[in-house]
Protein backbone atom coordinates (compact mmCIF):
# COMPACT_ATOMS: atom_id res chain seq x y z
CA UNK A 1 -1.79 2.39 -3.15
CA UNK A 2 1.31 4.34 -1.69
CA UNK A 3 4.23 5.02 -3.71
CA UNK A 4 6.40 7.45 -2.02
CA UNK A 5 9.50 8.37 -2.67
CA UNK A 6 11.88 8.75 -0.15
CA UNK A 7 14.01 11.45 0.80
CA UNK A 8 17.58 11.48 -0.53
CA UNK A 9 18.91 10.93 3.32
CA UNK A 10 16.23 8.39 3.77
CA UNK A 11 17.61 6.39 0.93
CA UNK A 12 21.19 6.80 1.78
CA UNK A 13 20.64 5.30 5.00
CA UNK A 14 18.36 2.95 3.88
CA UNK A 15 21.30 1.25 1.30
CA UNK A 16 23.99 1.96 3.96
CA UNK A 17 22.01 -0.89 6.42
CA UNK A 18 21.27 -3.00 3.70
CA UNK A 19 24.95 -3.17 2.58
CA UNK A 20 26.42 -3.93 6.11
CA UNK A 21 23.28 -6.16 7.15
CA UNK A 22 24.26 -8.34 4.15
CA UNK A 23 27.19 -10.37 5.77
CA UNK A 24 24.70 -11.00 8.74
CA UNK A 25 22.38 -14.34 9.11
CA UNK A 26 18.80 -12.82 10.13
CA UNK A 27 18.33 -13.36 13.69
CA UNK A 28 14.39 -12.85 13.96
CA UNK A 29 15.04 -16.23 11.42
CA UNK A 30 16.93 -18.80 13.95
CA UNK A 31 15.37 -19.34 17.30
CA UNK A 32 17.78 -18.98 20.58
CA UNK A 33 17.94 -22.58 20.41
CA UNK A 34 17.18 -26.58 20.79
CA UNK A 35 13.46 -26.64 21.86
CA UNK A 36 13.02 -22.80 22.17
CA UNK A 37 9.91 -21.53 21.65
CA UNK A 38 9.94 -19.71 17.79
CA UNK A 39 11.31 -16.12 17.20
CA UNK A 40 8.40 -13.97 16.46
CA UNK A 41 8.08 -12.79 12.92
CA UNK A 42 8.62 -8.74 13.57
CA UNK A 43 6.49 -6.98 11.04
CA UNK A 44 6.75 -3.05 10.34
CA UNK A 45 3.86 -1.15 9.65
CA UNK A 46 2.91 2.43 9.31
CA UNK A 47 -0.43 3.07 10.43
CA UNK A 48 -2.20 5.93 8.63
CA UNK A 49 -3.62 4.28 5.46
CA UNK A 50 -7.12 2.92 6.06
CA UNK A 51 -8.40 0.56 5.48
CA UNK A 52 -4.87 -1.02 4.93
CA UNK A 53 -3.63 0.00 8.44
CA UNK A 54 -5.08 2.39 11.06
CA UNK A 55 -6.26 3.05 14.77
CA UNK A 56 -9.73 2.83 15.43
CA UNK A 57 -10.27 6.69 16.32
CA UNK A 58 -12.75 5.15 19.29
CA UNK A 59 -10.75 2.92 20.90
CA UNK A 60 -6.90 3.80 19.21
CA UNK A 61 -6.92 -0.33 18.36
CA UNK A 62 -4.49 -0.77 15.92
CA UNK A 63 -6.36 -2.73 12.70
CA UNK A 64 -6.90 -3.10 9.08
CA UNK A 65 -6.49 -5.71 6.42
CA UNK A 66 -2.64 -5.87 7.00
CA UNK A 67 -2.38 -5.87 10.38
CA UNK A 68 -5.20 -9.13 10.35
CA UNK A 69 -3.20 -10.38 7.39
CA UNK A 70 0.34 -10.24 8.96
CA UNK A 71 -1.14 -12.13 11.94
CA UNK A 72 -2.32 -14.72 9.76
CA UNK A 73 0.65 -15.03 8.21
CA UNK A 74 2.08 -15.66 11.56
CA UNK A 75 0.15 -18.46 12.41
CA UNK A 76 0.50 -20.04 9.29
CA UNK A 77 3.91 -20.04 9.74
CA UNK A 78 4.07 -21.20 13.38
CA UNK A 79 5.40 -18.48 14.45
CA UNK A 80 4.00 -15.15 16.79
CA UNK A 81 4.01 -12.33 15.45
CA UNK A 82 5.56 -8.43 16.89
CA UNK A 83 4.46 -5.36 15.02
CA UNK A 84 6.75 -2.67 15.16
CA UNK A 85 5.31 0.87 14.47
CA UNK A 86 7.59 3.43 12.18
CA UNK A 87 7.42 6.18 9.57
CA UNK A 88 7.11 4.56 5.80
CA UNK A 89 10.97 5.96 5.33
CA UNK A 90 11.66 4.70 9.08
CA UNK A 91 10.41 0.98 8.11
CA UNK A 92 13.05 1.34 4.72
CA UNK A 93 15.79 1.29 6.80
CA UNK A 94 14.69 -0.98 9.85
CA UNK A 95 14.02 -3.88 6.86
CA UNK A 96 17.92 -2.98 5.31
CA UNK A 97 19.13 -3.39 9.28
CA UNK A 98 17.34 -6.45 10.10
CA UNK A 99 15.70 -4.69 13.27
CA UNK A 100 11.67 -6.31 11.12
CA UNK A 101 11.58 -9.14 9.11
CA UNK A 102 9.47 -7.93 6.50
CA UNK A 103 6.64 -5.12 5.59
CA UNK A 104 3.45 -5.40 5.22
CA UNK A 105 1.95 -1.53 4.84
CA UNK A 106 0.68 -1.27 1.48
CA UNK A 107 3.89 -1.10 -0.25
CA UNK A 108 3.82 -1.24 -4.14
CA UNK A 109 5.66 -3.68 -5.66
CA UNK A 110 7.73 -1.28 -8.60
CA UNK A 111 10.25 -2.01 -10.68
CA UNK A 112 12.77 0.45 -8.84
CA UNK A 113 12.66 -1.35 -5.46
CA UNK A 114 13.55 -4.62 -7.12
CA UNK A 115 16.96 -3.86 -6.65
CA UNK A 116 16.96 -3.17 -2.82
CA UNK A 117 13.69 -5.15 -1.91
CA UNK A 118 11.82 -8.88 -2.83
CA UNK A 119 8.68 -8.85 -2.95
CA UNK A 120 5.86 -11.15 -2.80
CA UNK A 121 2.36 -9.69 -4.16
CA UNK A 122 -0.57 -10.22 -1.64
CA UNK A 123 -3.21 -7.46 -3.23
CA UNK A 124 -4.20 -6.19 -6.87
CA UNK A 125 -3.93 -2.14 -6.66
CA UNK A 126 -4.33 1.13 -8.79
CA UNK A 127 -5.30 4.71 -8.86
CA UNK A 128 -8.81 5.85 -8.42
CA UNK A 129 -10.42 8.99 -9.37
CA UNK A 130 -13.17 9.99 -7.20
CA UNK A 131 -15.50 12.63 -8.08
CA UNK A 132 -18.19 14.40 -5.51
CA UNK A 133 -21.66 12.67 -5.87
CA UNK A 134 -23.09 15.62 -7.61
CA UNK A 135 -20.27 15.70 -10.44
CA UNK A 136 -21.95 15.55 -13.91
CA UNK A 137 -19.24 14.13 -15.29
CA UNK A 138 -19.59 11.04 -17.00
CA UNK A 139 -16.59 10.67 -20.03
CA UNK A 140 -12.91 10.56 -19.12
CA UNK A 141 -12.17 14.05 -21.31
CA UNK A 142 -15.03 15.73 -18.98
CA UNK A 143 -11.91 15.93 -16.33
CA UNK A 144 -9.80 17.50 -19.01
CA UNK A 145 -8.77 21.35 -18.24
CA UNK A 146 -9.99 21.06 -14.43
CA UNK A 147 -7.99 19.87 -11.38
CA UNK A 148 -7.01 16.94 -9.57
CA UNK A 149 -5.80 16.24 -6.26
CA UNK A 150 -3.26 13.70 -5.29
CA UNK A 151 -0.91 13.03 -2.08
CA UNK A 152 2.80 13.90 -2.27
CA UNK A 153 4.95 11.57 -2.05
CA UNK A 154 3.35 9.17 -4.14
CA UNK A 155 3.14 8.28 -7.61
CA UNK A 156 -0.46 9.73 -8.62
CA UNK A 157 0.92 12.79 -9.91
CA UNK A 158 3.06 11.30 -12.72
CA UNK A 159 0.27 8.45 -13.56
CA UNK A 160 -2.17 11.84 -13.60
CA UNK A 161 -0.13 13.42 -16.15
CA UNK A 162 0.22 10.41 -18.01
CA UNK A 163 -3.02 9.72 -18.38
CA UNK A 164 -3.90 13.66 -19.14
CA UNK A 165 -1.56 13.44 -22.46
CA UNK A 166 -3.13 10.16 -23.46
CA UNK A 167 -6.71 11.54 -22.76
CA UNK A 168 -6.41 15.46 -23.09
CA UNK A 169 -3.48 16.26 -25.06
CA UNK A 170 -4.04 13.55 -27.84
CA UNK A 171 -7.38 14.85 -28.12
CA UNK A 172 -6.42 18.76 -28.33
CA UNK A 173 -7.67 19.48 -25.01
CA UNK A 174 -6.20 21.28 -21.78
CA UNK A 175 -4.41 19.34 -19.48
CA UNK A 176 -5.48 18.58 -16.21
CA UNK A 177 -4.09 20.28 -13.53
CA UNK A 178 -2.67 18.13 -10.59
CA UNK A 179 -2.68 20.02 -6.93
CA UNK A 180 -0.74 18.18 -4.38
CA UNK A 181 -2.04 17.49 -0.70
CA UNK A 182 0.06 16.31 2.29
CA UNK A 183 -1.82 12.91 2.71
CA UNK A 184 -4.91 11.03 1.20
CA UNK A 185 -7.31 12.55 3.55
CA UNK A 186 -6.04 15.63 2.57
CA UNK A 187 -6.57 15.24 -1.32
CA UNK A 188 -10.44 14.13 -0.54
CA UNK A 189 -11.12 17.07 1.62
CA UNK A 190 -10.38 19.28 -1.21
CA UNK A 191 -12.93 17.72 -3.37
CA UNK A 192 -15.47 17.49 -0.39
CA UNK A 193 -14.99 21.42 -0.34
CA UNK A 194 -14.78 21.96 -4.29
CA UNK A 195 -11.63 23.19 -4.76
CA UNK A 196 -10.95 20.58 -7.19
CA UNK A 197 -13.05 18.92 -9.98
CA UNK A 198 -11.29 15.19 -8.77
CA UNK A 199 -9.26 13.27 -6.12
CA UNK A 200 -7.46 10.38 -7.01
CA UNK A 201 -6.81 7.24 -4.57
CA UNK A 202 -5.75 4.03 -3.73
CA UNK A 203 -7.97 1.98 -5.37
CA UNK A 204 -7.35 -0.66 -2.19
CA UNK A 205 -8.70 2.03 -0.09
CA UNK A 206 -11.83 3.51 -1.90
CA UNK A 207 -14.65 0.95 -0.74
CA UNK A 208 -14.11 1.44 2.63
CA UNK A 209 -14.16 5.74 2.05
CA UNK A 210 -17.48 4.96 0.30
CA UNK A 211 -19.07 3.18 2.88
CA UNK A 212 -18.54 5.78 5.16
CA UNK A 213 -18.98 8.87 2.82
CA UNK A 214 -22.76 9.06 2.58
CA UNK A 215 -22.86 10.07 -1.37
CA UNK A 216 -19.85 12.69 -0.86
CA UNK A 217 -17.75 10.83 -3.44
CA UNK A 218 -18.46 8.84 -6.44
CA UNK A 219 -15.94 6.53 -8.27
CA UNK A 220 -15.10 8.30 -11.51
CA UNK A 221 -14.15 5.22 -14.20
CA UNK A 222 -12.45 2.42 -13.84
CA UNK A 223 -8.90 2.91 -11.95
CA UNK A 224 -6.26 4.64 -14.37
CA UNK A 225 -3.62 2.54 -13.26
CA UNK A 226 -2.63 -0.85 -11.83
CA UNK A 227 -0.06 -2.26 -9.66
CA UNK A 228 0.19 -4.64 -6.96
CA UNK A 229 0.85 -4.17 -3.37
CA UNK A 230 3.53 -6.32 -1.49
CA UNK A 231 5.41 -8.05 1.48
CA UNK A 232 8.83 -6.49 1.35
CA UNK A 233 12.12 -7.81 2.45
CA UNK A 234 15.46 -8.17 2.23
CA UNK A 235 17.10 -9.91 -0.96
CA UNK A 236 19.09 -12.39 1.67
CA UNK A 237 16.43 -13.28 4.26
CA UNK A 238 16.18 -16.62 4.81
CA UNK A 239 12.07 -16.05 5.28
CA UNK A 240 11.56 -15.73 1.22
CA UNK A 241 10.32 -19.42 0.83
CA UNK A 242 8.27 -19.76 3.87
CA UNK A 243 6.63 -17.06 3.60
CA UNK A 244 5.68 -17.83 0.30
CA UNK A 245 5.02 -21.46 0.70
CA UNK A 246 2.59 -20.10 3.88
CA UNK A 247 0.94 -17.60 2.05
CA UNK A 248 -0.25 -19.99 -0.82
CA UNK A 249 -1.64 -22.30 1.75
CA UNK A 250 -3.90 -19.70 3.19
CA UNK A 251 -5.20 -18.94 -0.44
CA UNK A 252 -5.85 -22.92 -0.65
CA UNK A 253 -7.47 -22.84 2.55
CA UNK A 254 -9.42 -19.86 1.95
CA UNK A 255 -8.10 -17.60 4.91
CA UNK A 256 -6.66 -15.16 2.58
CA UNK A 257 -10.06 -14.74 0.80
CA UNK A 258 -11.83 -14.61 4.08
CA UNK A 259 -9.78 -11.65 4.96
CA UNK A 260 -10.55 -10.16 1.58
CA UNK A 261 -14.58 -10.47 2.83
CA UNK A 262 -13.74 -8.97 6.25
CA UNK A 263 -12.26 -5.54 4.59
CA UNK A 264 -14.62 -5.69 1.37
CA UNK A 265 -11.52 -6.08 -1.00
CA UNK A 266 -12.30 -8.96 -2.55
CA UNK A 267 -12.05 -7.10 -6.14
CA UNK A 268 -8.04 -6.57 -5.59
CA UNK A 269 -7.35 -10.48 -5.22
CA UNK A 270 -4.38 -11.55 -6.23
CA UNK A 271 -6.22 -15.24 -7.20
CA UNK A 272 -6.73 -15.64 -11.00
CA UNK A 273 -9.91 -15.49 -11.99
């Protein structure tokens, strides 16, 4: 789950495309004309959030549950598909212009991008403590006067403190203490190397840590949070209903939850159970 936020200038620009690009038609939506082939659907992604989006560090492949969903999507739609590689603030702005159609990158759908963005939600999210695989702790208030790591630029550090008050304070407890890392990666290498008592992650993304983590990390409750994650795009594209309309086909068809079984996320459906 990644909710940044955005550097002043980022959002500045960011509103300054959207506001001009409004009093444009789309033109990855029209195709250059009679009988021409179908303008690809360009799709921005930023590639450091596995298993959501990555290179394969053998081979430098670009993959991950997005990038195989976005495809999909493609197809689905009739249309190819052109990923276009940016910076999570870079991809803000190229959406506003027009320059993609849409992102798919494990954005969360929130409240505060209503006003700039429309989403449609494609994954269940939330934030997941890990512990190491040694931890004795077993009870939420365990956690309660140690520390916590969480990325920057995202929103674990206020859900962290929520959920300390709720959990520590109400009970007359310390706080937890939440240290911030530059990235994900970052967060779990400090509890790999003890200098915290917890990490806390994408929920989306823990599984596929696990897997690969040998009994390092443990999952430490159940997440503390939820939230979806989303297809963004502009309030005025003129993709909004297809790519709805396509994306509940492939639930009906059962390609979306055959790309849930690929990447071991079937727990974050978006499918009522």
């Amino acid at each position: 789950m990644r909710l940044r936020r955005l550097p002043l200038f980022a959002w500045t620009a960011f509103m300054s495309v959207l506001a001009a690009g409004s009093i444009m038609l789309s033109l990855s939506a029209m195709t250059a004309g009679y009988g021409a082939p179908p303008a690809p659907l360009v799709v921005g992604i930023n590639p450091v959030y596995p298993p959501m989006e990555f290179h394969a560090p053998e081979t430098g492949e670009l993959q991950g549950f997005d990038v195989d969903f976005a495809y999909a999507l493609g197809r689905q739609m009739g249309r190819p598909v052109e990923i276009r590689e940016a910076s999570f603030p870079q991809l803000m702005i190229d959406v506003g212009s027009g320059r993609i159609d849409i992102i798919i990158s494990g954005l969360n759908d929130t409240p505060g991008r209503r006003g700039v963005l429309r989403f449609i939600d494609y994954l269940q999210s939330g934030a997941q403590l890990l512990v190491s695989g040694s931890s004795p702790f077993t009870r939420d208030i365990d956690l309660c006067g140690g520390t916590v790591s969480a990325a920057r630029g995202t929103d674990f550090a206020r859900i962290l403190q929520v959920w300390s008050a709720r959990v520590c304070t109400a009970g007359h407890l310390p706080d937890i203490t939440v240290v911030g890392t530059e990235n994900s990666a970052m967060a779990r290498l400090e509890l790999r190397e003890g200098r915290v008592q917890a990490a806390v992650q994408g929920q989306e993304t823990v599984g596929y840590f696990l897997d690969n983590a040998h009994s390092l990390f443990r999952r430490f409750l159940p997440p503390i949070s939820q939230a979806c994650l989303a297809i963004a795009m502009r309030h005025d594209s003129a993709l909004f209903e297809n790519i709805r309309a396509s994306f509940e086909q492939m639930k009906k068809d059962g390609k979306y939850q055959s790309l849930l079984r690929k990447w071991h996320l079937e727990a974050n459906t978006v499918i009522p159970s």
